[in-house]
C-alpha atoms as a PDB file:
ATOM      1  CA  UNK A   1      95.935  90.539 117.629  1.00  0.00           C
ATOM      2  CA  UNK A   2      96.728  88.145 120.210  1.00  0.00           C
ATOM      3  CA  UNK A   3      98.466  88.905 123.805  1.00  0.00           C
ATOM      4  CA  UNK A   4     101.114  86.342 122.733  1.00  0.00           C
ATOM      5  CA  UNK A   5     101.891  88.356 119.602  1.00  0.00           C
ATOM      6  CA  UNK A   6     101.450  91.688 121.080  1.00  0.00           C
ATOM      7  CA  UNK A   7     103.898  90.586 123.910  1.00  0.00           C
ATOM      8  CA  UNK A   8     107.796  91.609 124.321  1.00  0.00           C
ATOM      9  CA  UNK A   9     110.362  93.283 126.400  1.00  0.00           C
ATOM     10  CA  UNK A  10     110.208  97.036 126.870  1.00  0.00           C
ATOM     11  CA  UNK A  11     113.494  98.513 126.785  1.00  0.00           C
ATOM     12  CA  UNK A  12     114.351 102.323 127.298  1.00  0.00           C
ATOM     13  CA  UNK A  13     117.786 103.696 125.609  1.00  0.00           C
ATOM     14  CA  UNK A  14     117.845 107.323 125.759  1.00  0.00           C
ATOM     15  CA  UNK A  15     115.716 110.506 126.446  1.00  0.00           C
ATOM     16  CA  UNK A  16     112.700 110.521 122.942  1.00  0.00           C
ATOM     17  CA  UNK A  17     113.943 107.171 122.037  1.00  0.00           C
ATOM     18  CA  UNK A  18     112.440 103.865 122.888  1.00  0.00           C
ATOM     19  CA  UNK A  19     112.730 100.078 121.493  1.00  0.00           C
ATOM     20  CA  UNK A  20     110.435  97.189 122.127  1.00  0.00           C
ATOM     21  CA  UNK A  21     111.518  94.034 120.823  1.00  0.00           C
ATOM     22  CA  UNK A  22     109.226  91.053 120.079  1.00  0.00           C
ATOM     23  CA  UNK A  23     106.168  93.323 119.962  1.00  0.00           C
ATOM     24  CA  UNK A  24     105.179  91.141 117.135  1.00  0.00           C
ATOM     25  CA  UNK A  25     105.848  87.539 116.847  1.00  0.00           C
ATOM     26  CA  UNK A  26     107.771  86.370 114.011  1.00  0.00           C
ATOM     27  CA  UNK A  27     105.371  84.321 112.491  1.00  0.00           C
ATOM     28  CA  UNK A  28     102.639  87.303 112.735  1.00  0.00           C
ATOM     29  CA  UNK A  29     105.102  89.486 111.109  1.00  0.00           C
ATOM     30  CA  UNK A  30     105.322  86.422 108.074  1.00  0.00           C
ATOM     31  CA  UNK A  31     101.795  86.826 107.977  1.00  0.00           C
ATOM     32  CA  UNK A  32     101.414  90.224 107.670  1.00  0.00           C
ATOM     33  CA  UNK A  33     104.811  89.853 104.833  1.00  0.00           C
ATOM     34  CA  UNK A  34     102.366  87.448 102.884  1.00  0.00           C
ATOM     35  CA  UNK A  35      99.046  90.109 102.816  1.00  0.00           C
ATOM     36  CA  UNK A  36     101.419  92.737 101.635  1.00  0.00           C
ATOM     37  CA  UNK A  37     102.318  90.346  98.451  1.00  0.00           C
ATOM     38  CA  UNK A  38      99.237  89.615  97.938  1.00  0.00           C
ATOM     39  CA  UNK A  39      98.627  93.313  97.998  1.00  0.00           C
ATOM     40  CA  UNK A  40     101.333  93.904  95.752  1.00  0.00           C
ATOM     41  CA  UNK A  41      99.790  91.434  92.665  1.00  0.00           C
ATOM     42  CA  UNK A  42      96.551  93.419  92.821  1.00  0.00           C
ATOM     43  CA  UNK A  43      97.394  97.415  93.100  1.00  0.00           C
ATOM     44  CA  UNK A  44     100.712  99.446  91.852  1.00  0.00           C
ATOM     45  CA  UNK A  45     102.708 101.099  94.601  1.00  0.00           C
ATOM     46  CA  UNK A  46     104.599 104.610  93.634  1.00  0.00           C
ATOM     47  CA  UNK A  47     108.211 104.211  93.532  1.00  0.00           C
ATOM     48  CA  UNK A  48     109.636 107.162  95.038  1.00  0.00           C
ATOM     49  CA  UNK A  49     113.321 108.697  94.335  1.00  0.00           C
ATOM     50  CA  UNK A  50     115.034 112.026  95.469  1.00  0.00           C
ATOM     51  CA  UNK A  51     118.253 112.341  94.970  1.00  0.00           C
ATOM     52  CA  UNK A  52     120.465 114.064  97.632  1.00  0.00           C
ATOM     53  CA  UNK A  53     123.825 114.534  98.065  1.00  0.00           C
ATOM     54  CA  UNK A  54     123.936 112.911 101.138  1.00  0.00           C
ATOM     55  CA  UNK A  55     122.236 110.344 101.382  1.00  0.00           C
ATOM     56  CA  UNK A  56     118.903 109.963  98.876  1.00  0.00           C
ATOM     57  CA  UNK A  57     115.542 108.809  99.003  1.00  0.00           C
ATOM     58  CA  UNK A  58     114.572 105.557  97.511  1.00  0.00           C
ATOM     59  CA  UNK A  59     111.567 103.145  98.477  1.00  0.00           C
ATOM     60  CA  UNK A  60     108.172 102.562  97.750  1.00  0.00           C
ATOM     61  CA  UNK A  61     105.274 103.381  99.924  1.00  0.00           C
ATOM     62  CA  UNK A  62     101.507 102.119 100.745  1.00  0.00           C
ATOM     63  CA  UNK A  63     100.052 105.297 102.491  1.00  0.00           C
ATOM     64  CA  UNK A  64      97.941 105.636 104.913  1.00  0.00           C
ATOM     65  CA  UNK A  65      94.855 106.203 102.708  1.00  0.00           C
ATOM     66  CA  UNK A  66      95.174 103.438 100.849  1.00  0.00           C
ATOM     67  CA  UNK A  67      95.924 101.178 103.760  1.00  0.00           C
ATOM     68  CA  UNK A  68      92.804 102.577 105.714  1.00  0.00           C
ATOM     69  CA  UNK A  69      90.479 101.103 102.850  1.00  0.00           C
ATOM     70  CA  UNK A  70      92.282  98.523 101.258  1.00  0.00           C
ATOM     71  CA  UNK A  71      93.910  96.752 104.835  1.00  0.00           C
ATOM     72  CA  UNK A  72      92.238  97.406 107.531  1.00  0.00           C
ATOM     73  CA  UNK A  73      94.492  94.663 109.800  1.00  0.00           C
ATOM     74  CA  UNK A  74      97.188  97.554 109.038  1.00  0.00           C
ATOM     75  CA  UNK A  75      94.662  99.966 110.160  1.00  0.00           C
ATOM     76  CA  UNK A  76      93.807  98.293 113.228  1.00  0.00           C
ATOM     77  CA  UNK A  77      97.602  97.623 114.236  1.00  0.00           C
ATOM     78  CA  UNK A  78      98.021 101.516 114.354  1.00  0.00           C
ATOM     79  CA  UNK A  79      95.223 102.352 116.778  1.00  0.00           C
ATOM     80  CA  UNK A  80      96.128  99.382 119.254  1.00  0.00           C
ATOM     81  CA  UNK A  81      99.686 100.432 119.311  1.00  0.00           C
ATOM     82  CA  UNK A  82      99.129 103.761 120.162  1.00  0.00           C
ATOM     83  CA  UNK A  83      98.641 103.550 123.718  1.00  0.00           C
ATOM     84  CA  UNK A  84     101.557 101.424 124.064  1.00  0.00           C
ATOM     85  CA  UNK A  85     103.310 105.008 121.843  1.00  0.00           C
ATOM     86  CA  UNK A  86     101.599 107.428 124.983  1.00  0.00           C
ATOM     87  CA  UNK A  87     102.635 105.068 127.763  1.00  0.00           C
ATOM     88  CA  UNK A  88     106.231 105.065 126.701  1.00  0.00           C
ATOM     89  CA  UNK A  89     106.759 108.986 125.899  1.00  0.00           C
ATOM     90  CA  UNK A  90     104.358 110.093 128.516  1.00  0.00           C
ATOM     91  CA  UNK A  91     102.836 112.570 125.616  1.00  0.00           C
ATOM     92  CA  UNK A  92      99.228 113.105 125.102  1.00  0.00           C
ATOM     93  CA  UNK A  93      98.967 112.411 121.502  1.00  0.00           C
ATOM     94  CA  UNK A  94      96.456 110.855 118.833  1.00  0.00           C
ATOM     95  CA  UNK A  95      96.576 109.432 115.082  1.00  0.00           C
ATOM     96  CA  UNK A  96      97.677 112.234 113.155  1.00  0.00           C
ATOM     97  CA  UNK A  97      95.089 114.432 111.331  1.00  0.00           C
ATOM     98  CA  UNK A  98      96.683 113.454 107.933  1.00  0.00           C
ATOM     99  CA  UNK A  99      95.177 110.092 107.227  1.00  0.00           C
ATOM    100  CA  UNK A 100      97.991 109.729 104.001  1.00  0.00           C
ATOM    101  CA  UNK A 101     101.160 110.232 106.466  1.00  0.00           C
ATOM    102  CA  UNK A 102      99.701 108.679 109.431  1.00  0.00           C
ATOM    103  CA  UNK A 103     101.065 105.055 108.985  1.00  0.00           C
ATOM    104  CA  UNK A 104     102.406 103.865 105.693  1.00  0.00           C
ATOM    105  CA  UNK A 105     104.330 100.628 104.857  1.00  0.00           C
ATOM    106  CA  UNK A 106     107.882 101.181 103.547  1.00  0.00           C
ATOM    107  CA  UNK A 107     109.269  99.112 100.868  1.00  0.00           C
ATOM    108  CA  UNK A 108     113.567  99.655 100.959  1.00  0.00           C
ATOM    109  CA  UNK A 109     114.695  97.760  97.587  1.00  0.00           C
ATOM    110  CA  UNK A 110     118.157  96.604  98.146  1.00  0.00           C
ATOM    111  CA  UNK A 111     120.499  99.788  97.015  1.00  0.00           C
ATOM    112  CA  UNK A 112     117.733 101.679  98.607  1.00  0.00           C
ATOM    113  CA  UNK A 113     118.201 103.915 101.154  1.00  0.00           C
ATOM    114  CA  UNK A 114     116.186 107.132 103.070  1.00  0.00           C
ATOM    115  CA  UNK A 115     117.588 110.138 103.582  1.00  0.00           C
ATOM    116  CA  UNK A 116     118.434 112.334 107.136  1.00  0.00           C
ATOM    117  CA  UNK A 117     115.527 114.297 108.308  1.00  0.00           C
ATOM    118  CA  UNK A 118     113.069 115.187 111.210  1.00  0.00           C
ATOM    119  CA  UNK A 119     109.836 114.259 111.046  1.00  0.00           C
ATOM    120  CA  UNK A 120     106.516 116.832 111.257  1.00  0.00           C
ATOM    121  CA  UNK A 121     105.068 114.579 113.929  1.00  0.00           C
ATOM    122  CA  UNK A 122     105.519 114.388 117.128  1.00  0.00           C
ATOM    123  CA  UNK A 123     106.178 110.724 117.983  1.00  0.00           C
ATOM    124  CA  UNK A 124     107.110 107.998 115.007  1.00  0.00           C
ATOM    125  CA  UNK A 125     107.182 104.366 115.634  1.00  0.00           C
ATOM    126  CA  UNK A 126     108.698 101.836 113.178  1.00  0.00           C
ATOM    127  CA  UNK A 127     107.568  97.882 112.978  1.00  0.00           C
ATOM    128  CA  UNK A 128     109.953  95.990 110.932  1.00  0.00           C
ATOM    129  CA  UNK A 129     108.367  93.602 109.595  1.00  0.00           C
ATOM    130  CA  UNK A 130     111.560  91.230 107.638  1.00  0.00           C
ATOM    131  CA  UNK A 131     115.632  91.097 108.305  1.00  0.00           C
ATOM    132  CA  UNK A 132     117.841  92.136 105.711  1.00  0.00           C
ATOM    133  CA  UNK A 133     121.518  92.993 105.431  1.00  0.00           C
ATOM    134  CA  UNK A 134     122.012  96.534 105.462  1.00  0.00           C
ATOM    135  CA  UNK A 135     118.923  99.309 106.324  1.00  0.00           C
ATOM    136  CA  UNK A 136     119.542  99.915 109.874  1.00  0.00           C
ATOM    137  CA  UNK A 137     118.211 103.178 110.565  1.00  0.00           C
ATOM    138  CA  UNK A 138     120.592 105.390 112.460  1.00  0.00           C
ATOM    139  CA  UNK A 139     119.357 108.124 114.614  1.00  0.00           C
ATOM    140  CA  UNK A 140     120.485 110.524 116.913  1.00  0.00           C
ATOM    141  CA  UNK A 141     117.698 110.888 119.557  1.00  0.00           C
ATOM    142  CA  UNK A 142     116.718 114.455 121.606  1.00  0.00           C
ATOM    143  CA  UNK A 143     118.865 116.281 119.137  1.00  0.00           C
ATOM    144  CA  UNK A 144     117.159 119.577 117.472  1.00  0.00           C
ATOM    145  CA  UNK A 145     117.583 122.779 118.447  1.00  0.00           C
ATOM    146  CA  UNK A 146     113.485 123.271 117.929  1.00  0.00           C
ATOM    147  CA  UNK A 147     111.538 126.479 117.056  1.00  0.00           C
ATOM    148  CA  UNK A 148     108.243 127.121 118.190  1.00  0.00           C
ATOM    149  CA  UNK A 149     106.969 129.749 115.529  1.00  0.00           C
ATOM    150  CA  UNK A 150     106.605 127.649 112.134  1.00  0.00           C
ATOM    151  CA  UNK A 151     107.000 130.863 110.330  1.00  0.00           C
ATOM    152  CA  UNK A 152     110.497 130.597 111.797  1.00  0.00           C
ATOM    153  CA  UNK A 153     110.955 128.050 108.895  1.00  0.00           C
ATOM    154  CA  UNK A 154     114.022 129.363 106.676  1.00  0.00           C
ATOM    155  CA  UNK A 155     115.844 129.898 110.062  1.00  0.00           C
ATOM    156  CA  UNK A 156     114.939 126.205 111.275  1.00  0.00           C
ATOM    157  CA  UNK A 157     116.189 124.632 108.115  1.00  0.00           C
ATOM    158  CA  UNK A 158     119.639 127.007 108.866  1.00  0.00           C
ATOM    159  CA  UNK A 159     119.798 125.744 112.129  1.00  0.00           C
ATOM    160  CA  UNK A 160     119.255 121.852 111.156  1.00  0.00           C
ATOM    161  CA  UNK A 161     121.583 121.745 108.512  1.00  0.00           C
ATOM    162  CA  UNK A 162     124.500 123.539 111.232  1.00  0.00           C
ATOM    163  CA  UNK A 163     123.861 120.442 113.527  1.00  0.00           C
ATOM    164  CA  UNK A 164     124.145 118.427 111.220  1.00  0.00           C
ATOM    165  CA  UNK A 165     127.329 118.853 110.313  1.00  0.00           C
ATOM    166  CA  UNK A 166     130.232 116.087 111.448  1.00  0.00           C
ATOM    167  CA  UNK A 167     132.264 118.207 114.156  1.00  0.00           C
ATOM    168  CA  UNK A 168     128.854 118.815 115.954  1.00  0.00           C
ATOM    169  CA  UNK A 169     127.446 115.779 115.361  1.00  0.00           C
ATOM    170  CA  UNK A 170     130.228 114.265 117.029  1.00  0.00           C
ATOM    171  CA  UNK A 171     130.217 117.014 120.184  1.00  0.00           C
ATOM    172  CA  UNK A 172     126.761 116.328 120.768  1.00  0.00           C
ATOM    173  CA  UNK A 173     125.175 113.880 119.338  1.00  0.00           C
ATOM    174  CA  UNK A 174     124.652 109.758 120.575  1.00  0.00           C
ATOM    175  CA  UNK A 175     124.445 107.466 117.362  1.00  0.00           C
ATOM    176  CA  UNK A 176     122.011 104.881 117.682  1.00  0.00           C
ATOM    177  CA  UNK A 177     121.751 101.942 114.705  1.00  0.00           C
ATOM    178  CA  UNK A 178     118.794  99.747 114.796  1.00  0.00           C
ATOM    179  CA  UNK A 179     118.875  96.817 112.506  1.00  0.00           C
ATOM    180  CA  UNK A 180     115.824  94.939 111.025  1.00  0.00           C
ATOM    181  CA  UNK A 181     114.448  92.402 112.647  1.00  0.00           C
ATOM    182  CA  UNK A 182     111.036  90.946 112.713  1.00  0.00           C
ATOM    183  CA  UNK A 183     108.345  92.553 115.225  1.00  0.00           C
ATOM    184  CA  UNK A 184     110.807  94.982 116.614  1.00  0.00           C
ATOM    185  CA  UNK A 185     109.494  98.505 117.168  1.00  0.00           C
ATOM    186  CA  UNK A 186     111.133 101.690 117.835  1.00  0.00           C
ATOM    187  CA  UNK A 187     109.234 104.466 119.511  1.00  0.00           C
ATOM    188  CA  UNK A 188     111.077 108.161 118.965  1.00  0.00           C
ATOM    189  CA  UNK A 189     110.056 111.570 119.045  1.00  0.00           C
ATOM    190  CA  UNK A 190     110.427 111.965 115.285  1.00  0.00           C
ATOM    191  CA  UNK A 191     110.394 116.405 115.229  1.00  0.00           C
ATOM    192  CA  UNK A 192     113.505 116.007 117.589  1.00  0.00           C
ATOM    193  CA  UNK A 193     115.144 112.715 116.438  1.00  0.00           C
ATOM    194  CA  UNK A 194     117.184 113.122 113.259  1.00  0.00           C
ATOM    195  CA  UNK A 195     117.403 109.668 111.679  1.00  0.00           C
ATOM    196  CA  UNK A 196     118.100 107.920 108.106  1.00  0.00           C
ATOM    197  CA  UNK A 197     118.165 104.721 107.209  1.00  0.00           C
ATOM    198  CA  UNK A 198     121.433 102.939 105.724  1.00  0.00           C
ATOM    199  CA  UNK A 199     121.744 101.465 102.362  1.00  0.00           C
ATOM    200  CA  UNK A 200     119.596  97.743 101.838  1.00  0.00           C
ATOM    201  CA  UNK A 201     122.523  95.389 100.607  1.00  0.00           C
ATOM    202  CA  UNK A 202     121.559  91.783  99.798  1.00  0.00           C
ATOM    203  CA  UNK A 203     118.856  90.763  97.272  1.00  0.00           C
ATOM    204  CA  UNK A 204     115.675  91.262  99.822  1.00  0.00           C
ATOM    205  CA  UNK A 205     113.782  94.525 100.259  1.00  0.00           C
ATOM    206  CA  UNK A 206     113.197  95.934 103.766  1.00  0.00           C
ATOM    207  CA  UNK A 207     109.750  95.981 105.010  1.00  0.00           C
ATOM    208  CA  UNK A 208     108.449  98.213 107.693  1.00  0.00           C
ATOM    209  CA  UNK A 209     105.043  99.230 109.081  1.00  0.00           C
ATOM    210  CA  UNK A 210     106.321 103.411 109.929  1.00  0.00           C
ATOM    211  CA  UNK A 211     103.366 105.119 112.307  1.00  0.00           C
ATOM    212  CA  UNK A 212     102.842 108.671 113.284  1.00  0.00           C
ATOM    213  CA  UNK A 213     101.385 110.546 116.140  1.00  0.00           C
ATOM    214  CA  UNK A 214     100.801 114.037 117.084  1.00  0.00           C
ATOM    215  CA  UNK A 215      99.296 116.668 119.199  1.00  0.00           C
ATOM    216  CA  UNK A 216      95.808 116.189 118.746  1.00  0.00           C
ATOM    217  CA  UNK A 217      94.348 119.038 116.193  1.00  0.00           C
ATOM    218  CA  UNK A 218      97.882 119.930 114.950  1.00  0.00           C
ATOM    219  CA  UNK A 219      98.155 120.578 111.036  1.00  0.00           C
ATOM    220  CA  UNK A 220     101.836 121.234 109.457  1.00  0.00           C
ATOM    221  CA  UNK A 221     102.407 123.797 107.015  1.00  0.00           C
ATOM    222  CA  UNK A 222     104.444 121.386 105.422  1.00  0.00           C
ATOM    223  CA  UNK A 223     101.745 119.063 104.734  1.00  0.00           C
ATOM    224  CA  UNK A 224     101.483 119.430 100.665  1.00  0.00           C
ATOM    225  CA  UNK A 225     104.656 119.781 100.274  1.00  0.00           C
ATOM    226  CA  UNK A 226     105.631 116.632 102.193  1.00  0.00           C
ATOM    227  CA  UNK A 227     102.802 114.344 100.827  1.00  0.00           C
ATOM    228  CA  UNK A 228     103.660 115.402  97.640  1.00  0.00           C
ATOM    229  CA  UNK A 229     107.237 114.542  97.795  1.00  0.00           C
ATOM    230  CA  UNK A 230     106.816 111.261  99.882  1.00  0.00           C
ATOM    231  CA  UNK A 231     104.212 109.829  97.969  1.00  0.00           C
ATOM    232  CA  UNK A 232     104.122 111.124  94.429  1.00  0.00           C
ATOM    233  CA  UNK A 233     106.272 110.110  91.837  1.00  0.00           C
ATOM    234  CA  UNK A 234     106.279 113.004  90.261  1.00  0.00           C
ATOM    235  CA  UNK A 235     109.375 114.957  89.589  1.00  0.00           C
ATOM    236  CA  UNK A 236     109.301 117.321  92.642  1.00  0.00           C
ATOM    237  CA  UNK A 237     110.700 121.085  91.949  1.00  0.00           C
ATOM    238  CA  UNK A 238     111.060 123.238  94.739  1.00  0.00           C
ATOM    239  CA  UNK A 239     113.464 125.992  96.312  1.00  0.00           C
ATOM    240  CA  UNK A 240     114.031 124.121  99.880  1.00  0.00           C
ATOM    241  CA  UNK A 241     114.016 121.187 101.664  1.00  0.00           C
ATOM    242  CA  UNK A 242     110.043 120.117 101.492  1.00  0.00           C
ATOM    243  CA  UNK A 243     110.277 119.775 105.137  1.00  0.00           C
ATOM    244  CA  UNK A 244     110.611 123.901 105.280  1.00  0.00           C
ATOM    245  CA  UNK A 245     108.794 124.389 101.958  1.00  0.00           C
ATOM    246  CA  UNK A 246     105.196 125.939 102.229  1.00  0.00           C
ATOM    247  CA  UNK A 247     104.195 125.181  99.188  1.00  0.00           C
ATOM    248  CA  UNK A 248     104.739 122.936  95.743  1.00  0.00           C
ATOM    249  CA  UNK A 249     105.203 122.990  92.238  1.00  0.00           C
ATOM    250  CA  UNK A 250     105.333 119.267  90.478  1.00  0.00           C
ATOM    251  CA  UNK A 251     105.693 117.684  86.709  1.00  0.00           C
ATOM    252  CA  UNK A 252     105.106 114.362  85.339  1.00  0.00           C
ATOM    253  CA  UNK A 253     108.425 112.505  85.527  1.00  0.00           C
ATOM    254  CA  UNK A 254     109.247 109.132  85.577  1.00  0.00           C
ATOM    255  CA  UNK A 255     109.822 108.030  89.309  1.00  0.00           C
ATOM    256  CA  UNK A 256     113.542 107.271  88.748  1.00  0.00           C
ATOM    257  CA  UNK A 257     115.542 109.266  86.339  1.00  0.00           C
END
């Protein structure tokens, strides 16, 4: 990757939230637009679909597995950027320990849309790749009452779903909406930045290159039940939300029903 195309404008909007634009240069974005449909004509992607009452899951993935054998430019774009990731939250981080969740490329078809969460990582950053109408992803940065025993889970799910809630949302949270457009990235810490991304409208599909970082030797005990859900499309059956769930039960099932 060239220092032209790696160039851009670092801009800093709010505590765990960071955007640079340009980072990539339109035409490497194109370029890396054409791979993926090449990719595309050769290997079948899981489409992935959760309903929630809220807002629901819908996209299709390339993890991080796949990508790590199959495109290794991909591969290569996630270990450059991550000093760019520790320079601009001053955390001392490293690829996550999960090669399958540690960067994946997002396909949003238009009607798609992903749902409000926190990530298990500590820092996420998010290369869009194409502009669309529609798929902003919203976020409200530095906002998670977080706590530090992860057998606390049942209580942290409780205390997620308060704040998330309208009335507090509007007491204490700061909206930010961050459209698509090519070679912009947005740094956040993802286990305190609850974010979702809006519905695609249009005829085009959103593309995004979405990387994760963490404390170096850190496993979740969500993992299974997270990989499972994100990039299986299997039916998934489980009590809680999978990002509190400690383990997983699955059946065949088509991917949308």
């Amino acid at each position: 990757m060239s220092k032209q195309e790696r160039g851009g404008t670092y801009k800093k909007d709010a505590p765990g939230f960071q955007l640079i634009e340009g980072f990539l240069s339109p035409e490497a974005c194109k370029a890396i637009v054409v791979c993926l449909d090449e990719y595309r004509k050769t290997y079948e992607i899981p489409i992935i679909y959760r309903p929630e009452r809220k807002r629901s899951l819908r996209y299709s993935v390339i993890n991080g597995e796949d990508i790590r054998s199959r495109l290794p430019a991909i591969q290569k774009l996630y270990e450059n950027i991550l000093p760019v990731v520790q320079r601009a939250t001053g955390q001392n981080i490293g690829p996550m320990n999960n090669r399958m969740a540690g960067v994946n490329i997002n396909f949003t078809p238009p009607g798609g849309t992903y749902r409000w969460h926190y990530d298990r990582n500590a820092v996420t950053a998010v290369l869009y790749l194409n502009e669309v109408n529609g798929g902003e992803i919203e976020a409200y940065p530095d906002y998670r009452l977080l706590l530090k025993d992860p057998r606390l889970s049942r209580m942290q799910s409780y205390v997620d779903r308060l704040l998330q809630q309208g009335i507090f949302l509007g007491l204490f949270g700061h909206k930010h909406t961050i459209a698509p457009k090519p070679g912009r990235l947005m740094i956040m810490r993802g286990d305190r930045c609850l974010h979702s991304v809006r519905t695609v409208s249009g005829d085009r599909e959103r593309i995004c290159v979405v990387m994760s970082y963490d404390v170096a030797g850190r496993v979740s005990p969500q993992e299974l039940p997270l990989d499972s859900y994100l990039y299986s499309s299997k039916r998934y059956v489980a009590k809680r939300d999978p990002n509190y769930e400690l383990n997983i039960k699955s059946t065949e099932s088509h991917p949308e029903e």
